[in-house]
C-alpha atoms as a PDB file:
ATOM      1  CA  UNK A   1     -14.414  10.719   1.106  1.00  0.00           C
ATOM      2  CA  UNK A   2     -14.873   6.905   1.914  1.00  0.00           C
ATOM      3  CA  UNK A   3     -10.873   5.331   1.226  1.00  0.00           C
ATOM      4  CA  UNK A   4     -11.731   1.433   1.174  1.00  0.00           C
ATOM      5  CA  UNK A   5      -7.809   0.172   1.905  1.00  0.00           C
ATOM      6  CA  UNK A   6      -6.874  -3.749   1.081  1.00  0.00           C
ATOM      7  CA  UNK A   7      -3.865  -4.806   2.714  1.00  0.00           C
ATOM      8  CA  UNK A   8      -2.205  -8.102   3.516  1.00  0.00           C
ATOM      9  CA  UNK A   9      -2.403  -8.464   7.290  1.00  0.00           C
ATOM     10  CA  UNK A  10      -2.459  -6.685  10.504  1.00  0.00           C
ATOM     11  CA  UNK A  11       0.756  -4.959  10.234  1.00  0.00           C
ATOM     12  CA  UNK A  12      -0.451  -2.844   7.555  1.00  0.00           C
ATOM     13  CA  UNK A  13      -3.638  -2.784   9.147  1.00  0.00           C
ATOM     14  CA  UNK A  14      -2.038  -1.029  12.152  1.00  0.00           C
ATOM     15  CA  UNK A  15      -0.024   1.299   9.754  1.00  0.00           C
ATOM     16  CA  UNK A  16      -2.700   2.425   7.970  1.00  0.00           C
ATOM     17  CA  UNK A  17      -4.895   2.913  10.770  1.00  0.00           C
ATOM     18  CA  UNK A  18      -2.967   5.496  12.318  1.00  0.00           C
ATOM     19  CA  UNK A  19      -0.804   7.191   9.029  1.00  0.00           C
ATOM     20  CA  UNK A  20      -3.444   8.066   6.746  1.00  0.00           C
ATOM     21  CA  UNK A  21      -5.816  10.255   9.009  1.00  0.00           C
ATOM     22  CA  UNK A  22      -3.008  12.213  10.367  1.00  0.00           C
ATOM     23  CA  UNK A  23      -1.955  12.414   6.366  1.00  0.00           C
ATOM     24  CA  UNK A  24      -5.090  12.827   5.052  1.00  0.00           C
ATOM     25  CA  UNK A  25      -7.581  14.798   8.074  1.00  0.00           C
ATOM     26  CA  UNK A  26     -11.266  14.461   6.860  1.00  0.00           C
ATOM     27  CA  UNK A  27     -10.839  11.580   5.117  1.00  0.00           C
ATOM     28  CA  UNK A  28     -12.270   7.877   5.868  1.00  0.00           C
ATOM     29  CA  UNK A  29     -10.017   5.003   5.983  1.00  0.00           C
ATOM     30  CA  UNK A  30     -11.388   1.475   5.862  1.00  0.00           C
ATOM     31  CA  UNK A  31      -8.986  -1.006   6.378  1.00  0.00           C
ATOM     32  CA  UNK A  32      -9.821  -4.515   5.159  1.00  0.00           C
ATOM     33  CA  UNK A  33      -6.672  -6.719   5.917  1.00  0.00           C
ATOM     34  CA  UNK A  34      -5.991 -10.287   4.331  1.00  0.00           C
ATOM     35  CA  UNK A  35      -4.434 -13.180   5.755  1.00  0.00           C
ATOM     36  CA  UNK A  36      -1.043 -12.934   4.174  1.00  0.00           C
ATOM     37  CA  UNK A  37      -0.426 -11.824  -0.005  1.00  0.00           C
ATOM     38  CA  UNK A  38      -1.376 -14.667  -1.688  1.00  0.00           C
ATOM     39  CA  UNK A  39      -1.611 -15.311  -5.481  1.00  0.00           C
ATOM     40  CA  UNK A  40      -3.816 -13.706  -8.488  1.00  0.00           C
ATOM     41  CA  UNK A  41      -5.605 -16.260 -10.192  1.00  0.00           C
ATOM     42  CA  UNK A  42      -4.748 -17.246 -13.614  1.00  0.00           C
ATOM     43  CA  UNK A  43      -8.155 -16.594 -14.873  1.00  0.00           C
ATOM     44  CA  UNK A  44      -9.055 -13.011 -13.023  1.00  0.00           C
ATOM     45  CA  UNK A  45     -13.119 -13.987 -13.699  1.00  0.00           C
ATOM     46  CA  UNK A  46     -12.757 -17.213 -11.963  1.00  0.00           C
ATOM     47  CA  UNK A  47     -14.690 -17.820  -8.107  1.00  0.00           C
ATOM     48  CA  UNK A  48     -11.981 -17.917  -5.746  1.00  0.00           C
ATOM     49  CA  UNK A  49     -10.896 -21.161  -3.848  1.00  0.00           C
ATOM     50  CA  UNK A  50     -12.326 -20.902  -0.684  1.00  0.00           C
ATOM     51  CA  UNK A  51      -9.135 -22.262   1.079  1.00  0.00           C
ATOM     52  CA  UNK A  52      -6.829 -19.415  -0.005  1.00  0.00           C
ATOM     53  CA  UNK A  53      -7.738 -16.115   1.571  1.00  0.00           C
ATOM     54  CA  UNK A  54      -4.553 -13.883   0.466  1.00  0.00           C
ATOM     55  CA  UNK A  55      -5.124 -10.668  -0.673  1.00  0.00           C
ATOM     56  CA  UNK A  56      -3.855 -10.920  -4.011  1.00  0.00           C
ATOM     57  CA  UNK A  57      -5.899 -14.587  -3.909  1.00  0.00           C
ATOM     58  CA  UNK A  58      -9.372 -12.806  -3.595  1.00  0.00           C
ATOM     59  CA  UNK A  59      -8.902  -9.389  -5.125  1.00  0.00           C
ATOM     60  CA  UNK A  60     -10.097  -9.906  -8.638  1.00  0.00           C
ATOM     61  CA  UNK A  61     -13.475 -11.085  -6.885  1.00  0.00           C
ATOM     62  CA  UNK A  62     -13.155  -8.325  -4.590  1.00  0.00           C
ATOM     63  CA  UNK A  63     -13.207  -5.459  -6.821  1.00  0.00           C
ATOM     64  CA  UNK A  64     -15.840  -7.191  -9.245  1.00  0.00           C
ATOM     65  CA  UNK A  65     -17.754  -7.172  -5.982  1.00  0.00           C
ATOM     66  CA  UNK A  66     -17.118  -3.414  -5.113  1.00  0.00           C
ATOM     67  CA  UNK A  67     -17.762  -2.293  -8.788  1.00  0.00           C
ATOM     68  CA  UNK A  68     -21.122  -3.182  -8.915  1.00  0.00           C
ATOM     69  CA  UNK A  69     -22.124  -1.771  -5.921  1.00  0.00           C
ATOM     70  CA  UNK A  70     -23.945   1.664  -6.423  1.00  0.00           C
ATOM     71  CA  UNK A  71     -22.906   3.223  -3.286  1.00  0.00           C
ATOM     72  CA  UNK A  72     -19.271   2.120  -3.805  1.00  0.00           C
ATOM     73  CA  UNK A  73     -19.121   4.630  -6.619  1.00  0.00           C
ATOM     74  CA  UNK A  74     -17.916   7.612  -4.816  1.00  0.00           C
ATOM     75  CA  UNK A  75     -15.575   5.680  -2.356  1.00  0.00           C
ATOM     76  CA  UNK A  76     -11.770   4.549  -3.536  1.00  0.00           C
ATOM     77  CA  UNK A  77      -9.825   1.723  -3.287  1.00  0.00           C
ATOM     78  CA  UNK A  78      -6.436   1.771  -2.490  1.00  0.00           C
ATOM     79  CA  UNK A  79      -4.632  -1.664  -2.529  1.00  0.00           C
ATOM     80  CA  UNK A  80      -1.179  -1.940  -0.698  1.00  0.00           C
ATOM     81  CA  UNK A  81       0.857  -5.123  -2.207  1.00  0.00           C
ATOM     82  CA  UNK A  82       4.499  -5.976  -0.765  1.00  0.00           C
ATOM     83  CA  UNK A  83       6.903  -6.606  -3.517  1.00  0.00           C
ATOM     84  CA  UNK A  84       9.221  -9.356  -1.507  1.00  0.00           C
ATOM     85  CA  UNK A  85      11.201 -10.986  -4.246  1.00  0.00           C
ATOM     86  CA  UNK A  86       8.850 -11.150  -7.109  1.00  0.00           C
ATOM     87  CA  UNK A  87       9.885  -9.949 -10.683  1.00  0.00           C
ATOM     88  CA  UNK A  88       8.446  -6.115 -10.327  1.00  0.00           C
ATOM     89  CA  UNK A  89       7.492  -5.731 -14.081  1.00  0.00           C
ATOM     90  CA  UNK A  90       5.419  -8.572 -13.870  1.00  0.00           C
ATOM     91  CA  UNK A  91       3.666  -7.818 -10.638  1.00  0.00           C
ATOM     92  CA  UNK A  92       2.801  -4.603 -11.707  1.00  0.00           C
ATOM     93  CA  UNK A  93       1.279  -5.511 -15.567  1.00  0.00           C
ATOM     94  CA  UNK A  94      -0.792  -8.323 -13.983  1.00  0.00           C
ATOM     95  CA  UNK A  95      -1.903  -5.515 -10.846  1.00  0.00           C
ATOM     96  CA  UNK A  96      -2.522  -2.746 -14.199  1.00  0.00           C
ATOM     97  CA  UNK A  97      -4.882  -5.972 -15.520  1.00  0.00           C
ATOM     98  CA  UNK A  98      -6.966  -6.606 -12.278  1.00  0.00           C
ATOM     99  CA  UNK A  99      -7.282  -2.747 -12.124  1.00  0.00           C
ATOM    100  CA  UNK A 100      -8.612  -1.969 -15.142  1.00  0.00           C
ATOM    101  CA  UNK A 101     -11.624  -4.632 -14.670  1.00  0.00           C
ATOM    102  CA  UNK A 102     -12.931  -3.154 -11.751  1.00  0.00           C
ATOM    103  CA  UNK A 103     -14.387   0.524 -13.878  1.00  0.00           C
ATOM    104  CA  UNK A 104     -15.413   2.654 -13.225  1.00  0.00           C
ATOM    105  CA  UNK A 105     -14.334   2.087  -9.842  1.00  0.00           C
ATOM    106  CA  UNK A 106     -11.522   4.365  -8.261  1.00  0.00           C
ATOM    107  CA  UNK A 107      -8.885   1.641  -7.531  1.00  0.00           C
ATOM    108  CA  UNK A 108      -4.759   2.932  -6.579  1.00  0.00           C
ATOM    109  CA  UNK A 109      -2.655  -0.113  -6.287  1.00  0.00           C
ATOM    110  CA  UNK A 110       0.932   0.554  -4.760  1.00  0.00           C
ATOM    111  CA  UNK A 111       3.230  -1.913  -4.155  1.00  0.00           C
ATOM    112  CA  UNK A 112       5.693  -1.736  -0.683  1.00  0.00           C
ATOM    113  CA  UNK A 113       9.488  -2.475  -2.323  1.00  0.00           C
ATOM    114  CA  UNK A 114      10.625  -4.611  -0.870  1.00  0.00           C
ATOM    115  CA  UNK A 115       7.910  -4.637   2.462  1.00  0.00           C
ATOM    116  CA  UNK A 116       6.245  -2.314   4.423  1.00  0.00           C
ATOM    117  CA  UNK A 117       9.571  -1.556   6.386  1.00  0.00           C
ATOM    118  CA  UNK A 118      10.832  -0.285   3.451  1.00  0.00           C
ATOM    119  CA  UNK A 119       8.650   3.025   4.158  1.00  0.00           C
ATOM    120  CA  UNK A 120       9.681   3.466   8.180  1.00  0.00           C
ATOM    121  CA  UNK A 121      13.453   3.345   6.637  1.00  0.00           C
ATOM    122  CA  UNK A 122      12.456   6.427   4.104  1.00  0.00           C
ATOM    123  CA  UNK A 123      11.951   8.609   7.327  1.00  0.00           C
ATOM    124  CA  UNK A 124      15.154   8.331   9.725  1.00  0.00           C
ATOM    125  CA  UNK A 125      13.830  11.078  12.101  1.00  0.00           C
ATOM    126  CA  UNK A 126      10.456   9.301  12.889  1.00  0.00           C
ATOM    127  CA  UNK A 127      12.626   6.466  13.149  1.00  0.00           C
ATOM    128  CA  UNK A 128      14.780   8.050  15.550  1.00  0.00           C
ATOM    129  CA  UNK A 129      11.210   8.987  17.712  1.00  0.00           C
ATOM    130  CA  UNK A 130      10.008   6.483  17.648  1.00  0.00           C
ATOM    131  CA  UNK A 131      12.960   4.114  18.938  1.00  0.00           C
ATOM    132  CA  UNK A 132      15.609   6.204  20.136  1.00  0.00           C
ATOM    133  CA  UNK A 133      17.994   3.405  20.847  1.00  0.00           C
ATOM    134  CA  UNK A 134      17.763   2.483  16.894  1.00  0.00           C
ATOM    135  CA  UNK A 135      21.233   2.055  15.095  1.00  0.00           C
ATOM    136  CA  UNK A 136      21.098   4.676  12.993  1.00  0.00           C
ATOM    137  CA  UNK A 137      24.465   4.028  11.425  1.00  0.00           C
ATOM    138  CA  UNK A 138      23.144   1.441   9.732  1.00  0.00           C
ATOM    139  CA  UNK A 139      19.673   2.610   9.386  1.00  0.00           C
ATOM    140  CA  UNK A 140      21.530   5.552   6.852  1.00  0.00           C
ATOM    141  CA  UNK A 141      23.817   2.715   5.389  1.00  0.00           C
ATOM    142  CA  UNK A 142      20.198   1.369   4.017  1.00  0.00           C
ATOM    143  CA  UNK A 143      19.719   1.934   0.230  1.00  0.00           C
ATOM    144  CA  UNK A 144      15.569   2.628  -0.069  1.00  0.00           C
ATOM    145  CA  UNK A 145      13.791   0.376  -1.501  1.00  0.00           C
ATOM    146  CA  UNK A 146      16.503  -1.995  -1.946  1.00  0.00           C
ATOM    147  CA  UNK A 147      15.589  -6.254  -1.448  1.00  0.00           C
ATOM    148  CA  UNK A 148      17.544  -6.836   1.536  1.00  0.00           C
ATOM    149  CA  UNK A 149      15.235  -8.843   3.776  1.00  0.00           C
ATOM    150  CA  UNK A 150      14.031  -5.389   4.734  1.00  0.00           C
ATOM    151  CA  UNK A 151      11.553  -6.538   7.585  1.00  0.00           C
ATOM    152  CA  UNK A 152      14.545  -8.320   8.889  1.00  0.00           C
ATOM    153  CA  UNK A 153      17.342  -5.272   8.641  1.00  0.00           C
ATOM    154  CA  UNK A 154      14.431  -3.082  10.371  1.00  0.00           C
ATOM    155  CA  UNK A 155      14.257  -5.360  13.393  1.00  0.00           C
ATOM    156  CA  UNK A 156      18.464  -5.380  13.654  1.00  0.00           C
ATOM    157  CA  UNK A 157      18.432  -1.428  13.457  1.00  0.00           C
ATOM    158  CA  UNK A 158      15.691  -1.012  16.069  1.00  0.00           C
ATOM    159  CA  UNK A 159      17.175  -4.262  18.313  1.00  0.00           C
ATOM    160  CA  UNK A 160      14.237  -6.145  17.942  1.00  0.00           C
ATOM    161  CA  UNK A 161      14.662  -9.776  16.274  1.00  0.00           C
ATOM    162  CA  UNK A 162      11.062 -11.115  17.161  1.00  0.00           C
ATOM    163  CA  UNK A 163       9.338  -9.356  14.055  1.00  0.00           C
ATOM    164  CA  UNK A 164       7.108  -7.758  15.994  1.00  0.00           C
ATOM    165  CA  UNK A 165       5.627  -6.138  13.340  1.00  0.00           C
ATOM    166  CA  UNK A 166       2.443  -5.247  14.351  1.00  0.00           C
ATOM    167  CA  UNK A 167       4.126  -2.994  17.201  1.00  0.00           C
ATOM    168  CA  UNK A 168       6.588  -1.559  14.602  1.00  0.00           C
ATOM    169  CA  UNK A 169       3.478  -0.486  12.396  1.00  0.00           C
ATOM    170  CA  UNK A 170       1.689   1.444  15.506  1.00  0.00           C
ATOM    171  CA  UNK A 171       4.617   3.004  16.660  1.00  0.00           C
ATOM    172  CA  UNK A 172       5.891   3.787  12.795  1.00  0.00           C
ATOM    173  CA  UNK A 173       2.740   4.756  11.785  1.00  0.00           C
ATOM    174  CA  UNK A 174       2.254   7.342  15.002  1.00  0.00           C
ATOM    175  CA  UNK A 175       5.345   9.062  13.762  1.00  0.00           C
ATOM    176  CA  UNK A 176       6.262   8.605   9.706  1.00  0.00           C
ATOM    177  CA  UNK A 177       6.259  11.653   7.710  1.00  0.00           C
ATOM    178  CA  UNK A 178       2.852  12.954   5.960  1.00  0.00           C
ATOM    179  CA  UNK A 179       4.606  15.312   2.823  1.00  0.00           C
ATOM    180  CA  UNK A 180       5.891  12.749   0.544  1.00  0.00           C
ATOM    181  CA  UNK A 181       8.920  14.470  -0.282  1.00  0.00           C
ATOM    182  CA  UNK A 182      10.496  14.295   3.190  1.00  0.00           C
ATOM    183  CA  UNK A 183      10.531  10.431   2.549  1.00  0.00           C
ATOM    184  CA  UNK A 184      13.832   9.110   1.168  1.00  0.00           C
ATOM    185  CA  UNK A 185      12.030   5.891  -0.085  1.00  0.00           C
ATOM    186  CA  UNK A 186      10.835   6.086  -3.402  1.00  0.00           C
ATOM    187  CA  UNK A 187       7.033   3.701  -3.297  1.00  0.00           C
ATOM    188  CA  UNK A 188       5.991   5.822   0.004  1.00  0.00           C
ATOM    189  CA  UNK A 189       6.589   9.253  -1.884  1.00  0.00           C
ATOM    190  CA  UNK A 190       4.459   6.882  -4.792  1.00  0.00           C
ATOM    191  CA  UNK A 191       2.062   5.775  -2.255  1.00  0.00           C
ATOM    192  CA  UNK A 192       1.476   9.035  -0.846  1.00  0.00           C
ATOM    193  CA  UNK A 193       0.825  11.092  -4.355  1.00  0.00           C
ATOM    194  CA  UNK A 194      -1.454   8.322  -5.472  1.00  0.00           C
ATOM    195  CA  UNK A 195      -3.759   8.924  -2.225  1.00  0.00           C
ATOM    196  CA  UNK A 196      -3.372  12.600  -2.591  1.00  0.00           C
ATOM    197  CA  UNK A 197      -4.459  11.864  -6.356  1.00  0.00           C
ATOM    198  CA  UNK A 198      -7.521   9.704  -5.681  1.00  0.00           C
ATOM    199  CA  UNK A 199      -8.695  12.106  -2.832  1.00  0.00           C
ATOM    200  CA  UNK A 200      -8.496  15.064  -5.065  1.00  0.00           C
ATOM    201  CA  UNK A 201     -10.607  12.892  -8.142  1.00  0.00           C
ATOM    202  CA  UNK A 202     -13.313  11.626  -6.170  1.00  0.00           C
ATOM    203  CA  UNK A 203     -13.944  15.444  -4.347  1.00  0.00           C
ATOM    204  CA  UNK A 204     -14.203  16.733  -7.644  1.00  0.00           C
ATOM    205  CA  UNK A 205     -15.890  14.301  -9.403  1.00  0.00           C
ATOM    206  CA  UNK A 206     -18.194  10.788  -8.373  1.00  0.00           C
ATOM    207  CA  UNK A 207     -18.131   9.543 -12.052  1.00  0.00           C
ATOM    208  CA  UNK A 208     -14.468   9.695 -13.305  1.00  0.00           C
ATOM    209  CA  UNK A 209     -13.976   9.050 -17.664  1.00  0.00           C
ATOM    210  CA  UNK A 210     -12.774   5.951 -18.418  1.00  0.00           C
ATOM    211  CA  UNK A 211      -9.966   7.711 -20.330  1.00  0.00           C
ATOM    212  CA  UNK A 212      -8.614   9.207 -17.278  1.00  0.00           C
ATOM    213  CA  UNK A 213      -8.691   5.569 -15.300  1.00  0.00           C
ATOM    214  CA  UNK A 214      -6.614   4.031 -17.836  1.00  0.00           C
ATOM    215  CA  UNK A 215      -4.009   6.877 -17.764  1.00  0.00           C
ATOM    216  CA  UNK A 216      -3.903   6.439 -14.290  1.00  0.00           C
ATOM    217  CA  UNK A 217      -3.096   3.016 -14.091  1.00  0.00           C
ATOM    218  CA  UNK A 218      -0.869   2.609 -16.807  1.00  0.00           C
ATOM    219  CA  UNK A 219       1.677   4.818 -15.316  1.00  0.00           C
ATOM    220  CA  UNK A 220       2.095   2.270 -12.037  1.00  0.00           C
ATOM    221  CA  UNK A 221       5.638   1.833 -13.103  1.00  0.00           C
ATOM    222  CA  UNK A 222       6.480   5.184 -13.213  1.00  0.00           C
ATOM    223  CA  UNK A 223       5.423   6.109 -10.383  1.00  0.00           C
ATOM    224  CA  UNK A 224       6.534   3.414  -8.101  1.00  0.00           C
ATOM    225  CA  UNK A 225       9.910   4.523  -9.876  1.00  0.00           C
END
């Protein structure tokens, strides 16, 4: 299966690129990355503004784009949003909204709480591999998922104050955990059962009910929970 992955930069680019075929062999994973997050438009319908390129700024268009292409209908979608600071119940019932426009395409949106570093932090032994001079004292001391300025307690652990991201995501994403449940942050174990999920859908089936879609994507809360 064709996994069509919308992220907001080259970081997750890099992350993606190397995770997702060691978690999920025989799979496709297109990564389409964004210059930075952006903003969803007020009105979803609306032509995007040409100077904003965010993710979030050109999704709605995005997926209108993807769901009425034929040959799109037995890819997925997964979108991968950070969180930062925003209000998380309102991020995700606007996300649920853009979603549910785009049937009957297969779209998972998952949101990163608080940023992508929040995932390297669920697994302290890849961690540990992949920089072995990381404080790990203070990597355990880290509650997942918590808004701390995550990207910024990452690059203290690992001794590395230039946000070098990019680097963090290839040498993360070499290493990080592929079973969910080894993961001590809550939106990767999320992230991971909502790939799993779509994967599973779109072998069994290239025109899911529109029933099942909705019941999918209303439960975003929970399982980001």
């Amino acid at each position: 299966m064709k996994v069509h992955v919308l992220v907001e930069g080259s970081s997750e680019r890099a992350f993606i690129d190397r995770w997702a075929p060691r978690a999920f062999p025989g799979h496709q994973f297109v990564v389409h990355p964004h210059q930075g997050k952006g903003t969803l438009p007020r009105d979803l319908a609306a032509t995007p503004d040409p100077r904003h390129r965010g993710l979030l700024d050109l999704l709605p268009a995005t997926l209108r784009a993807y769901s009425a292409t034929t040959a799109m209908v037995a890819d997925g979608v997964l979108v991968i949003v950070d969180l930062d600071d925003d209000e998380r119940a309102k991020v995700e019932a606007r996300l649920v909204e853009v979603a549910e426009t785009a049937l009957p395409l297969r779209v998972v949106i998952r949101l990163a709480i608080e940023e992508l570093e929040a995932f390297y932090l669920g697994d302290l032994k890849a961690l540990k591999a992949a920089f072995p001079e990381a404080n790990m004292v203070l990597a355990t001391e880290y509650v997942p998922d918590s808004i701390v300025g995550t990207a910024e307690l990452f690059g203290q652990i690992i001794d590395d104050d230039g946000l070098r991201k990019v680097s963090w995501a290839e040498q993360m994403g070499a290493r990080l955990t592929t079973v969910g449940a080894r993961s001590r942050s809550p939106s990767f174990k999320a992230l991971h059962a909502s790939i799993r999920e779509l994967v599973k859908v779109s072998a069994k089936s290239k025109t899911p009910r529109k029933k099942h879609w909705k019941s999918r994507h209303s439960s975003l809360r929970k399982a980001n929970s």
